[in-house]
Every structure is written in C-alpha cells, then in structure tokens.
C-alpha atoms as a PDB file:
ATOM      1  CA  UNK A   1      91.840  42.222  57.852  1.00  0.00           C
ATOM      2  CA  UNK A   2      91.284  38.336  58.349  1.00  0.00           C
ATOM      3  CA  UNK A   3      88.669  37.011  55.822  1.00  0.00           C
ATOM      4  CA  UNK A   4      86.137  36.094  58.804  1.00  0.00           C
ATOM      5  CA  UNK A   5      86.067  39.968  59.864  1.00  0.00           C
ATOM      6  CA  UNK A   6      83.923  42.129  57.404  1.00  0.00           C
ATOM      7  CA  UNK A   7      81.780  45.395  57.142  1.00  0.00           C
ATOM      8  CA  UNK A   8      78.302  45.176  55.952  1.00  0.00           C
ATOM      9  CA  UNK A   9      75.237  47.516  55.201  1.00  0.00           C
ATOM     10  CA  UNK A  10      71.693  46.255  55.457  1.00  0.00           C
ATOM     11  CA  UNK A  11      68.618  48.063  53.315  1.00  0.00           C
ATOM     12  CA  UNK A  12      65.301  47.319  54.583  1.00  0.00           C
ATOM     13  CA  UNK A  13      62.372  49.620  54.896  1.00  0.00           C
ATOM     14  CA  UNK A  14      60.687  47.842  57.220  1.00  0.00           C
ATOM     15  CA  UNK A  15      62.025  48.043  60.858  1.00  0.00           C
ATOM     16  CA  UNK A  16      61.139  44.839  62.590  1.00  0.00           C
ATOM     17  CA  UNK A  17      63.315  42.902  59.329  1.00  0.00           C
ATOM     18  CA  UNK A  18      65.787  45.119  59.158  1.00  0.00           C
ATOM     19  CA  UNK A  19      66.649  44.457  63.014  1.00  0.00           C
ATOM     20  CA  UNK A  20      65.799  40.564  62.694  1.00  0.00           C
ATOM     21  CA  UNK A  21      68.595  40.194  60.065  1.00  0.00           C
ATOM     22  CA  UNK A  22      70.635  42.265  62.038  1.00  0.00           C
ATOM     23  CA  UNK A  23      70.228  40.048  65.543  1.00  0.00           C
ATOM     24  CA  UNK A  24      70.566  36.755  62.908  1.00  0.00           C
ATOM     25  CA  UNK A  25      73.815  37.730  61.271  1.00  0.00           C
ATOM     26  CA  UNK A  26      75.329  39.017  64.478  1.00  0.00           C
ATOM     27  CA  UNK A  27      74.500  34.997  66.145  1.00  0.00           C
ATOM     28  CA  UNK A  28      75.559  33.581  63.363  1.00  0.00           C
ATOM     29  CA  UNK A  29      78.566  35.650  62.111  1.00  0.00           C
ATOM     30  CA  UNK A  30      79.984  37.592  65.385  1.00  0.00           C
ATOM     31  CA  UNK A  31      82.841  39.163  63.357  1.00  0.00           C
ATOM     32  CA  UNK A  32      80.601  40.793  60.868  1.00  0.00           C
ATOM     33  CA  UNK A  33      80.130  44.500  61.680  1.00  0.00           C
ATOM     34  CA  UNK A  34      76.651  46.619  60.280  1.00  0.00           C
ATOM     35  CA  UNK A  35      78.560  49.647  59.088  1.00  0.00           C
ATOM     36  CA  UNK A  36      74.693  50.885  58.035  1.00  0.00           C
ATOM     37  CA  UNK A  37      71.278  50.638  58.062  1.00  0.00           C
ATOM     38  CA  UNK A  38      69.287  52.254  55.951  1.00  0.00           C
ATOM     39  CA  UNK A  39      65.485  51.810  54.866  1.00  0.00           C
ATOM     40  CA  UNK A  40      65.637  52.838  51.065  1.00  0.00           C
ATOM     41  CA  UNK A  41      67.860  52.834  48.095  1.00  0.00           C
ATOM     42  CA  UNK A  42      69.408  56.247  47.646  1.00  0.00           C
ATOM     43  CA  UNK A  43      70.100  56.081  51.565  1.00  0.00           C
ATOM     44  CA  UNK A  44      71.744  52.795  50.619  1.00  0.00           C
ATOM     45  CA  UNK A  45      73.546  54.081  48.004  1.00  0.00           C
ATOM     46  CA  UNK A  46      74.735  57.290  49.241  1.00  0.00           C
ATOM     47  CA  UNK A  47      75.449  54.776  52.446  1.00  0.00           C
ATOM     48  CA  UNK A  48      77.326  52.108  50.598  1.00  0.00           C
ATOM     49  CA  UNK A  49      79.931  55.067  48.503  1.00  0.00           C
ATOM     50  CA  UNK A  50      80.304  56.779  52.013  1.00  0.00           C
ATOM     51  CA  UNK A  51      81.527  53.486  53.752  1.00  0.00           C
ATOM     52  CA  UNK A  52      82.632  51.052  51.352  1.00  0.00           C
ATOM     53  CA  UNK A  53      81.361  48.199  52.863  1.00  0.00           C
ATOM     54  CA  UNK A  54      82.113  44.926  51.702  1.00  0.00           C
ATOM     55  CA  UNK A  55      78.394  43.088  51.875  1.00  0.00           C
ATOM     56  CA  UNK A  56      75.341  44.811  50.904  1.00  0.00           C
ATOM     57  CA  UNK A  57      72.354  43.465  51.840  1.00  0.00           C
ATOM     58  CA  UNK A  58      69.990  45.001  49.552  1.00  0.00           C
ATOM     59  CA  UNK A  59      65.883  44.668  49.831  1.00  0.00           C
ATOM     60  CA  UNK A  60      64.335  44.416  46.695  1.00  0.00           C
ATOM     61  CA  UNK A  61      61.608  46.277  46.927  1.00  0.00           C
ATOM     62  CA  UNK A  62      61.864  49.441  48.798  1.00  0.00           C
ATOM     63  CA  UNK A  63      60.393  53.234  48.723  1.00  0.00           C
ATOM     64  CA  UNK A  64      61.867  55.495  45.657  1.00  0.00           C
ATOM     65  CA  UNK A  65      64.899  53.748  44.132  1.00  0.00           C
ATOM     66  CA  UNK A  66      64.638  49.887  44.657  1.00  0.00           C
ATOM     67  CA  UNK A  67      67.368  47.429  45.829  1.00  0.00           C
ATOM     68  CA  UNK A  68      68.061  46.486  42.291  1.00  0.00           C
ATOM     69  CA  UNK A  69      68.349  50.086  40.886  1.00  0.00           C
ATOM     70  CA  UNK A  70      70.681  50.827  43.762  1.00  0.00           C
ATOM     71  CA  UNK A  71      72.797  48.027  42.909  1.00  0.00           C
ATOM     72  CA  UNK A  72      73.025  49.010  39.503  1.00  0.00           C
ATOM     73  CA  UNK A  73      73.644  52.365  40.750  1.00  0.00           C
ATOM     74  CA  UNK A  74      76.455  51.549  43.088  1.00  0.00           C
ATOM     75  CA  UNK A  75      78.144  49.618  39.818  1.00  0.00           C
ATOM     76  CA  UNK A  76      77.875  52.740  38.140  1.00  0.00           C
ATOM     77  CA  UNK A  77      78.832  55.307  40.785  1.00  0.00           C
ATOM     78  CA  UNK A  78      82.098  52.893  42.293  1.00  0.00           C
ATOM     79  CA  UNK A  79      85.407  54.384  42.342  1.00  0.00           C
ATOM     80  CA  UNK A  80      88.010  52.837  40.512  1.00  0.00           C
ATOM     81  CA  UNK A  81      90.665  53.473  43.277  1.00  0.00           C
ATOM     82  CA  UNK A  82      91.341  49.608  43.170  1.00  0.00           C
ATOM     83  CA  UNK A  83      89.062  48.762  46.129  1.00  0.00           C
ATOM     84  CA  UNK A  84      86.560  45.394  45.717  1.00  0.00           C
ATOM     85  CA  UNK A  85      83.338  46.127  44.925  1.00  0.00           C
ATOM     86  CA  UNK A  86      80.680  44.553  47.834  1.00  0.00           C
ATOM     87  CA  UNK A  87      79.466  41.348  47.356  1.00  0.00           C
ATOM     88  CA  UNK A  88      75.654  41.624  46.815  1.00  0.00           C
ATOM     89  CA  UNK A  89      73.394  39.780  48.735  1.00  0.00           C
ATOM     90  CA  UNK A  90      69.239  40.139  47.945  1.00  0.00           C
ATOM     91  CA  UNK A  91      66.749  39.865  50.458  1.00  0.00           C
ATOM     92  CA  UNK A  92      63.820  38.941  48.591  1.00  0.00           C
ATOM     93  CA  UNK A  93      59.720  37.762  49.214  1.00  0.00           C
ATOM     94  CA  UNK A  94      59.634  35.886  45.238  1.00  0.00           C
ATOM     95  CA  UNK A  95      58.933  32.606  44.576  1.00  0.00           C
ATOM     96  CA  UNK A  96      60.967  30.226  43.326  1.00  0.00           C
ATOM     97  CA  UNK A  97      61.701  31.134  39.691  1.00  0.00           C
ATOM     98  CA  UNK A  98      62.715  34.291  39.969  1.00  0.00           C
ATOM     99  CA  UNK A  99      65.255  32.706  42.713  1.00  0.00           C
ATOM    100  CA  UNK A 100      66.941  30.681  40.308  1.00  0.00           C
ATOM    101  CA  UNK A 101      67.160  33.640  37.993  1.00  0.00           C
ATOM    102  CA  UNK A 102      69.213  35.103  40.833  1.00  0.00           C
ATOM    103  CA  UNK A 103      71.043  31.771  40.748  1.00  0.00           C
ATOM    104  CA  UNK A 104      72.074  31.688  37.633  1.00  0.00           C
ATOM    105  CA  UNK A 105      73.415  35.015  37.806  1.00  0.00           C
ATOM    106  CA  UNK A 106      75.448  33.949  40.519  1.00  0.00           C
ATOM    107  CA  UNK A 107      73.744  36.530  43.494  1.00  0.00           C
ATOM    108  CA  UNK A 108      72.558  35.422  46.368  1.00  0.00           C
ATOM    109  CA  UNK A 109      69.961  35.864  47.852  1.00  0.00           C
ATOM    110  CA  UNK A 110      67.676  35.630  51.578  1.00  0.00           C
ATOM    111  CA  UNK A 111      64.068  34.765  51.651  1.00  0.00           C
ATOM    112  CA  UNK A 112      62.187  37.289  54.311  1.00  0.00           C
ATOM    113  CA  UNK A 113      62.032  36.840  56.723  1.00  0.00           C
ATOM    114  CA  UNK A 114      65.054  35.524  56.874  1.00  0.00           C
ATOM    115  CA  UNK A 115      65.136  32.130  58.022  1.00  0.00           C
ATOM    116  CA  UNK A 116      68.558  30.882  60.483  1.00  0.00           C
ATOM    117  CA  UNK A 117      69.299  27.656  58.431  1.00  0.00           C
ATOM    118  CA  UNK A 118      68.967  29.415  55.107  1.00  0.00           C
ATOM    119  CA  UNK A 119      70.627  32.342  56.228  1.00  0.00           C
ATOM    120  CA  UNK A 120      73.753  30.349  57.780  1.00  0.00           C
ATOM    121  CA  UNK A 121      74.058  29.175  54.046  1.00  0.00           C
ATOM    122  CA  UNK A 122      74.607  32.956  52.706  1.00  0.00           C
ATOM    123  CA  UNK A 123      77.090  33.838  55.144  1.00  0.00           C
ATOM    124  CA  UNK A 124      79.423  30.319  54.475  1.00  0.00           C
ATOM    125  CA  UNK A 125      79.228  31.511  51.041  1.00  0.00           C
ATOM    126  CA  UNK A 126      80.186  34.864  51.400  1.00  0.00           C
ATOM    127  CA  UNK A 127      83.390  33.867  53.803  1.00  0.00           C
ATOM    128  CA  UNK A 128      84.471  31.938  51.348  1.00  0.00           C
ATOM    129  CA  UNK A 129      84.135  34.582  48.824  1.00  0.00           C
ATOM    130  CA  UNK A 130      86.139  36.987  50.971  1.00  0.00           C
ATOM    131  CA  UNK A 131      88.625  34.475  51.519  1.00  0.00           C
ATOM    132  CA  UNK A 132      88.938  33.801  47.904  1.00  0.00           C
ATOM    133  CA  UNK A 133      89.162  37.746  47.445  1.00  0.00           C
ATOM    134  CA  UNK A 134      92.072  37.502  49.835  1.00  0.00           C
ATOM    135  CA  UNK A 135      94.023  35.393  47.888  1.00  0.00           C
ATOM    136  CA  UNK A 136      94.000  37.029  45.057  1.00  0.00           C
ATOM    137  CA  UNK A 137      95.105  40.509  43.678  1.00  0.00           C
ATOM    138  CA  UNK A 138      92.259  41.572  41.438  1.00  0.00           C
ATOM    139  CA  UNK A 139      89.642  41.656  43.897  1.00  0.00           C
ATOM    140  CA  UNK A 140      85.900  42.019  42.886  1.00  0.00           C
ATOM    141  CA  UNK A 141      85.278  44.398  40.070  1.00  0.00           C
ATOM    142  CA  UNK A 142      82.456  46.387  39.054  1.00  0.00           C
ATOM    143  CA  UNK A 143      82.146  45.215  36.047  1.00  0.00           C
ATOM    144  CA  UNK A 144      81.491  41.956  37.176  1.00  0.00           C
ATOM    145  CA  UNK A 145      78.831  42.873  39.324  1.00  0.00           C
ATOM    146  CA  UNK A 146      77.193  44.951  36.374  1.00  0.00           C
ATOM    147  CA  UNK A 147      77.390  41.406  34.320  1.00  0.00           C
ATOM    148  CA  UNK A 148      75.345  39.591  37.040  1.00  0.00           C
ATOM    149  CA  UNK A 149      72.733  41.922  37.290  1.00  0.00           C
ATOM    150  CA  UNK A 150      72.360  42.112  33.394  1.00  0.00           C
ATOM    151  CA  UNK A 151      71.813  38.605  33.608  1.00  0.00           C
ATOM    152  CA  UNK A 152      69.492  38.638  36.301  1.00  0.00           C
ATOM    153  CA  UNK A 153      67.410  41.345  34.263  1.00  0.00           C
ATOM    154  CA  UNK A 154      67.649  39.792  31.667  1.00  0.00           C
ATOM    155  CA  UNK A 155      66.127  36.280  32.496  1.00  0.00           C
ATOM    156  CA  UNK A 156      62.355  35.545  31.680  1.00  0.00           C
ATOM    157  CA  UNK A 157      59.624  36.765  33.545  1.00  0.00           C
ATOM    158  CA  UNK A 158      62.335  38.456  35.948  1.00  0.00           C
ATOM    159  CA  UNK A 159      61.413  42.019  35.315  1.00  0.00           C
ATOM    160  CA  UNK A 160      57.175  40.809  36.181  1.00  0.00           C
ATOM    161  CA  UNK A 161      58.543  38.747  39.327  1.00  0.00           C
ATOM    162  CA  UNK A 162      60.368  41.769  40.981  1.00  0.00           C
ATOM    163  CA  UNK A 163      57.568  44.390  40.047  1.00  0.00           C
ATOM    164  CA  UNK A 164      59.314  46.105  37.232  1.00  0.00           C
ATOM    165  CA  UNK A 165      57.314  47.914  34.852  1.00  0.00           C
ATOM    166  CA  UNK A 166      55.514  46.119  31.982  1.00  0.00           C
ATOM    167  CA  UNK A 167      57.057  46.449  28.435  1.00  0.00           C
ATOM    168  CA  UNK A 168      54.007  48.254  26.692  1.00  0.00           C
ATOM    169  CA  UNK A 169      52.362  46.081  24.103  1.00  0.00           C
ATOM    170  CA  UNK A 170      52.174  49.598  21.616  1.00  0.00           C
ATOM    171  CA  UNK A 171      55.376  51.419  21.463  1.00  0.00           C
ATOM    172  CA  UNK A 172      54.360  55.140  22.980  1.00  0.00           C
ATOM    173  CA  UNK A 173      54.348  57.720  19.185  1.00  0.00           C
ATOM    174  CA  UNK A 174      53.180  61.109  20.884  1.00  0.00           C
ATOM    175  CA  UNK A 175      54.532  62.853  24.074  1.00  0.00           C
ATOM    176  CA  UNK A 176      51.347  65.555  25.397  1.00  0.00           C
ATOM    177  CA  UNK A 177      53.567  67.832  27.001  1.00  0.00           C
ATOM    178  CA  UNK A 178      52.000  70.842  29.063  1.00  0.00           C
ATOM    179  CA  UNK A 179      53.742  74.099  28.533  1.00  0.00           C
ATOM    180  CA  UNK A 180      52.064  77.022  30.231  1.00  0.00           C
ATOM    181  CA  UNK A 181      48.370  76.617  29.227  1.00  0.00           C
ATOM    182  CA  UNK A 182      48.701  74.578  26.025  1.00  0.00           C
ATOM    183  CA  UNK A 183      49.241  71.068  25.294  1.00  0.00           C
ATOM    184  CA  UNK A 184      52.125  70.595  23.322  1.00  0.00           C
ATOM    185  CA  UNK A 185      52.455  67.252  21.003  1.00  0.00           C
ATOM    186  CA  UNK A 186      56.062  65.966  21.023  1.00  0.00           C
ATOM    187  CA  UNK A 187      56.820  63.170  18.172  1.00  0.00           C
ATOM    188  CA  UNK A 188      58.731  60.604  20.079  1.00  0.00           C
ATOM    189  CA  UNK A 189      60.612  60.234  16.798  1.00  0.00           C
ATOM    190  CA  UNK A 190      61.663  63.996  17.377  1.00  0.00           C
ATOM    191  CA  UNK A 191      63.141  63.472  20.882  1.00  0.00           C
ATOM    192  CA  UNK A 192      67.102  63.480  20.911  1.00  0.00           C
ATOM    193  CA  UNK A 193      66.916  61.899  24.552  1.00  0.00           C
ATOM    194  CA  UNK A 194      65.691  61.677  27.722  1.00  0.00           C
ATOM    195  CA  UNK A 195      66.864  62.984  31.125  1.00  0.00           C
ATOM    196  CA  UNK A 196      66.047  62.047  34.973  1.00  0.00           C
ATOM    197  CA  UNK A 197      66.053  65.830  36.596  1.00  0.00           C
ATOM    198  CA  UNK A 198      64.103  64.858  40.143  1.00  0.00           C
ATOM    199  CA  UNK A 199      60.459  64.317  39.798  1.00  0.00           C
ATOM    200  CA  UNK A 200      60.594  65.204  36.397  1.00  0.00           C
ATOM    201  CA  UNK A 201      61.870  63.965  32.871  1.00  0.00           C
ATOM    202  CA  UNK A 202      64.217  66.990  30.505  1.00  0.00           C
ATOM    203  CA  UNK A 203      62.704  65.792  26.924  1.00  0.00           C
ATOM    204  CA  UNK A 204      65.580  67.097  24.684  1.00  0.00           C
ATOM    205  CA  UNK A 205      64.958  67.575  20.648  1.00  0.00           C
ATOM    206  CA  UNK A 206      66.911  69.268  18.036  1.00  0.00           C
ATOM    207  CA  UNK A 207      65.503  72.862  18.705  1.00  0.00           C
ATOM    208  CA  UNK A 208      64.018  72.617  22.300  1.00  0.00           C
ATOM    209  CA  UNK A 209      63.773  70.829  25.749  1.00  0.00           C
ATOM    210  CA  UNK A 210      60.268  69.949  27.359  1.00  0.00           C
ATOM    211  CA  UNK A 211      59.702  69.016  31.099  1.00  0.00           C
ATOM    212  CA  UNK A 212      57.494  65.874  31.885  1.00  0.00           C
ATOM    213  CA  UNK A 213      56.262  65.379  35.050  1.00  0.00           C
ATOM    214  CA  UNK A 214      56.947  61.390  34.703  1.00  0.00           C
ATOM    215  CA  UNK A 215      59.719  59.520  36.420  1.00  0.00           C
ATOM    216  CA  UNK A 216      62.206  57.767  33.477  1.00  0.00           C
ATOM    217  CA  UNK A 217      61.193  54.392  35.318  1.00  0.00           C
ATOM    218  CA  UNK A 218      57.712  54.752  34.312  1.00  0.00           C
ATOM    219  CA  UNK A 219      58.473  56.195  30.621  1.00  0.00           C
ATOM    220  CA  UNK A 220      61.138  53.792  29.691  1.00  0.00           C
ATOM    221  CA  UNK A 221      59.025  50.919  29.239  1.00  0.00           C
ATOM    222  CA  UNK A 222      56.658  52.626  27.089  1.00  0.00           C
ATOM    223  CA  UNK A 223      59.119  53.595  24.417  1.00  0.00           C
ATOM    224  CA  UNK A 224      60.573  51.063  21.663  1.00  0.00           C
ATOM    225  CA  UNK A 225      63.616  49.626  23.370  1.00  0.00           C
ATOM    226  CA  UNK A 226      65.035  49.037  19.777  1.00  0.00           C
ATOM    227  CA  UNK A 227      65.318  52.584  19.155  1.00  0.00           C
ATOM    228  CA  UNK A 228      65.717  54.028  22.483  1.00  0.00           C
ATOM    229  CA  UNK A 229      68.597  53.011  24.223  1.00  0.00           C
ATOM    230  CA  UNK A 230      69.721  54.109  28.077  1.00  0.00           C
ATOM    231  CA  UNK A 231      72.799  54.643  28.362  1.00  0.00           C
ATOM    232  CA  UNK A 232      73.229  55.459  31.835  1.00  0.00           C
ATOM    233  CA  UNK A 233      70.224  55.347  34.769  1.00  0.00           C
ATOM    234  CA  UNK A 234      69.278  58.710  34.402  1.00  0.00           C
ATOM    235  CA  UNK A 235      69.559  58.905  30.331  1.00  0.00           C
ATOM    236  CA  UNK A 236      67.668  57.488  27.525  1.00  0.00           C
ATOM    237  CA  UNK A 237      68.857  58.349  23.757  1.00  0.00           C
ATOM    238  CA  UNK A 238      67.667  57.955  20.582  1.00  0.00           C
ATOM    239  CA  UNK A 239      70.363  55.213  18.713  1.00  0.00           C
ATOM    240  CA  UNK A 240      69.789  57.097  15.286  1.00  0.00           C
ATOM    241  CA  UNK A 241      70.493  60.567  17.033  1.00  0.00           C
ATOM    242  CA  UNK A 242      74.008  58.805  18.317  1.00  0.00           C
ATOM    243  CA  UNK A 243      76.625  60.213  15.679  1.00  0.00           C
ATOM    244  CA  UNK A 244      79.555  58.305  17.726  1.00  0.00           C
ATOM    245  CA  UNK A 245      80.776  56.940  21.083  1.00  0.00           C
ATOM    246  CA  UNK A 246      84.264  57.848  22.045  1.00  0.00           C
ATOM    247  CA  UNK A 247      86.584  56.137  24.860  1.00  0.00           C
ATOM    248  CA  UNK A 248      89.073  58.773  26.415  1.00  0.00           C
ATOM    249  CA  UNK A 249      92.200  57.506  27.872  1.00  0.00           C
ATOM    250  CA  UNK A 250      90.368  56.401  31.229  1.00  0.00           C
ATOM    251  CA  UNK A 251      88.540  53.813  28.930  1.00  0.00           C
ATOM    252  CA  UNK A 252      84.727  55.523  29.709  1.00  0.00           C
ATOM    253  CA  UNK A 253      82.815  56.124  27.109  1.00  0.00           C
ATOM    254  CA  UNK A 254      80.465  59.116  26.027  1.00  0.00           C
ATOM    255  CA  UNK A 255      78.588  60.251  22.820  1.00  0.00           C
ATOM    256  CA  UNK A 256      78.563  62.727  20.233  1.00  0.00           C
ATOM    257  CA  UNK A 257      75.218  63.369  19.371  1.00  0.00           C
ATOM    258  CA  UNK A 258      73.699  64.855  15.650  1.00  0.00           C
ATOM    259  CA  UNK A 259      71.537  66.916  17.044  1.00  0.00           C
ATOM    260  CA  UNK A 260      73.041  68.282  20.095  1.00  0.00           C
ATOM    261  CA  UNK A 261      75.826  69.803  21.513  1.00  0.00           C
ATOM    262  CA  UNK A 262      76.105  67.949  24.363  1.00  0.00           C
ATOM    263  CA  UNK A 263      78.074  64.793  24.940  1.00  0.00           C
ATOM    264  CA  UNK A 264      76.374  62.053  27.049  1.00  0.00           C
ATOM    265  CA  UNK A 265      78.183  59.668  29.371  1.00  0.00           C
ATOM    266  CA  UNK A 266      77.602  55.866  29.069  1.00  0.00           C
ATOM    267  CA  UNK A 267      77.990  54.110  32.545  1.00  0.00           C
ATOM    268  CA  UNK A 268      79.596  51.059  32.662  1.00  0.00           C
ATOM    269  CA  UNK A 269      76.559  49.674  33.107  1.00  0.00           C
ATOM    270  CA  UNK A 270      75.304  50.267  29.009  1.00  0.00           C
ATOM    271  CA  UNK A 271      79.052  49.910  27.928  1.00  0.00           C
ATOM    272  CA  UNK A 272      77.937  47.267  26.171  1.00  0.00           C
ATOM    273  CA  UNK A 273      75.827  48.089  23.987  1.00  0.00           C
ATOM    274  CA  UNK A 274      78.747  50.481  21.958  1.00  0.00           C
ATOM    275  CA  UNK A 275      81.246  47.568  20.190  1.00  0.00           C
ATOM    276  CA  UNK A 276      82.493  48.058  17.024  1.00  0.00           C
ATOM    277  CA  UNK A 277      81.439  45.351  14.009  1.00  0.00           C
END
C-alpha cells in the first residue's frame, strides 16, 4: 500500500461534525478511505479492533467511554500480531493549554470544527508519519502510544481541561454499600480491589464481594491514588494487598494477591508501575 493511501475511522457523536470532517479530509486527502464512523467510544473501539485502521480520529468527549478512554483502551486491547498501531489524531473544543499538553506528548490534534488550513496541517503530518512507518520494520507500537497518552494525562491541569473527574480533596475511608435492606459499611482499607462489571463496581475483600452501583470512573478519583493503584481500565487494587507481579513468557504481567485467589492482569497500560528496585 503506497504511503498516500490509508484507512481511517472517525468518532464523533455529533452528526453534522462527524460528516464535515468527513467531506474535509476526503478534499483534502482523496486517497484516504473512512473505514468507520462511529458516534461513541466503545463503538470506536469495538470499530477500530474489527478494522484495524491506520488513523483514528477520536472525539474527546463523547457519550459512555470518552475518546481518551478508548484510546487507552485500544492500547490495551491491540493484538500483538506485528501490525502498527493507528496513529491517533484528537478532535478537540480546549483551549490552548491543554493543546500544548497534547503537543508535548507528541498527538495531534483538530480544533472543532475543524478548520481546512489547520486541518491540511494534520494530514501532511500524518503522510509523513506513514511514510516514515514504511521505511522502517518496527512499525508503530502500542506501547508507544500508551507512553503518549501517559504523558498527556499526566500534564497539569490536563485531567480539569478534558472534563476528567476531580481528585477528591479527602481521600474516600467508608464504602455504604446496600445489601438487601441494610446498609453495609465497607472500610476502604478492607477492600482487596475494585472491578468494572457494567453499571456497577464488584468491591472484593478478604471474605466477601459487594456490588456498588457506581461506575470505576467516578470512584477512582475519590480513593488515595497512593494506595490504590489500577492496573488495568476495569481494575483498581490495593498496592499492600499485591503479594507479587509475575511476567509469563509472553512478557504480560499479572498479580498474586494476599488475600485472594485470583490473579489480576496488568495491561500494558499500568506495566509501569511493577519494576523491580
């Protein structure tokens, strides 16, 4: 495939932007074929592992799971069959320093509506990306792209500027957990971890499991980030309930808990956070 020709998927919730990009990338970039469209993140997602495209144009904010969380899910879900991992472009409505956070991460990004001139700019960079891609034989790796967007999250004021939850000022002590017609109070310090399971969070202790009827999103800030680490997007553990992390011969990682009998995958996306001293 010549470096001009490429696939690309577009997320955008809202219609009329979706199809504006659309009509601007197709003047400006004939050989560039929409493999998707798709107007929120899991759609994107599901989209993006489905046809491997090699641009994702990802809206930031967007109903359910966000641009940003599907990007950081793709990095987690991506085969690693050898195949480059999509070069990410953001289409974004922030001002100006939460751009150059994106800068400095090296993503790119598309002010909406997206403007021609602007616009013209992305797509220069991205051939040459591809054609640097083409020239060599490792590609673009998901690991990469998990670097950038730790970057990008991790920047100042970042998180506030693309609507993330707040840190709580207090870290959260006591879970009030409903079971049947009592209220059940759940030290934090008890919990083992925490589990995504649909609208609801699994709250997982030595001796028993609790259901809140929270997202993780909305939890996760609220707990003390020093002693609660995620591990994956839909996991949250306890770092004193960690006993050890073990790489098989595939080089992923998962833990042994103290408390549990279960071992818990780390994604590559929390790899990081496991190196030996």
């Amino acid at each position: 495939m010549s470096p001009l020709t490429a696939t690309a998927l577009i997320a955008e919730d809202e219609p009329l932007l979706a199809e504006g990009l659309r009509a601007e990338l197709a003047a400006l970039w004939p050989e560039l074929r929409i493999v998707a469209m798709t107007s929120h993140g899991q759609a994107a997602l599901e989209a993006a592992l489905a046809q491997r495209p090699e641009i994702l144009f990802l809206d930031i904010r967007m109903p359910g799971m966000s641009g940003l969380e599907a990007a950081q899910a793709l990095a987690e879900d991506w085969p690693e069959d050898g195949r480059p991992f999509p070069l990410l472009v953001f289409v974004t409505a922030y001002d100006q320093y939460a751009l150059k956070a994106f800068e400095q991460a090296a993503l790119d990004y598309v002010l909406k509506p997206a403007q021609r001139e602007r616009l013209a700019q992305t797509c220069a960079r991205l051939q040459a990306a591809l054609r640097q891609r083409a020239g060599s034989d490792a590609g673009g790796s998901a690991a990469a792209a998990v670097t950038q967007l730790r970057q990008l999250l991790a920047a100042p004021g970042v998180a506030q500027a693309l609507g993330l939850p707040a840190t709580a000022a207090s870290p959260l002590r006591l879970l009030q957990v409903s079971v049947g017609n009592s209220i059940v109070m759940v030290p934090v310090d008890e919990v083992v971890y925490f589990e995504a399971a649909d609208k609801y969070v699994r709250v997982l202790t030595a001796e028993r499991e609790y259901l809140v009827r929270a997202s993780l999103r909305e939890l996760l800030p609220q707990l003390d980030g020093t002693r609660f680490w995620q591990v994956h997007r839909s996991l949250v553990v306890r770092a004193e309930a960690i006993a050890r992390a073990e790489r098989d011969e595939a080089g992923r990682l998962s833990l042994a808990l103290r408390q549990r009998p279960e071992r818990l995958g780390v994604s590559r996306m929390y790899a990081h956070l496991f190196k030996g001293l």
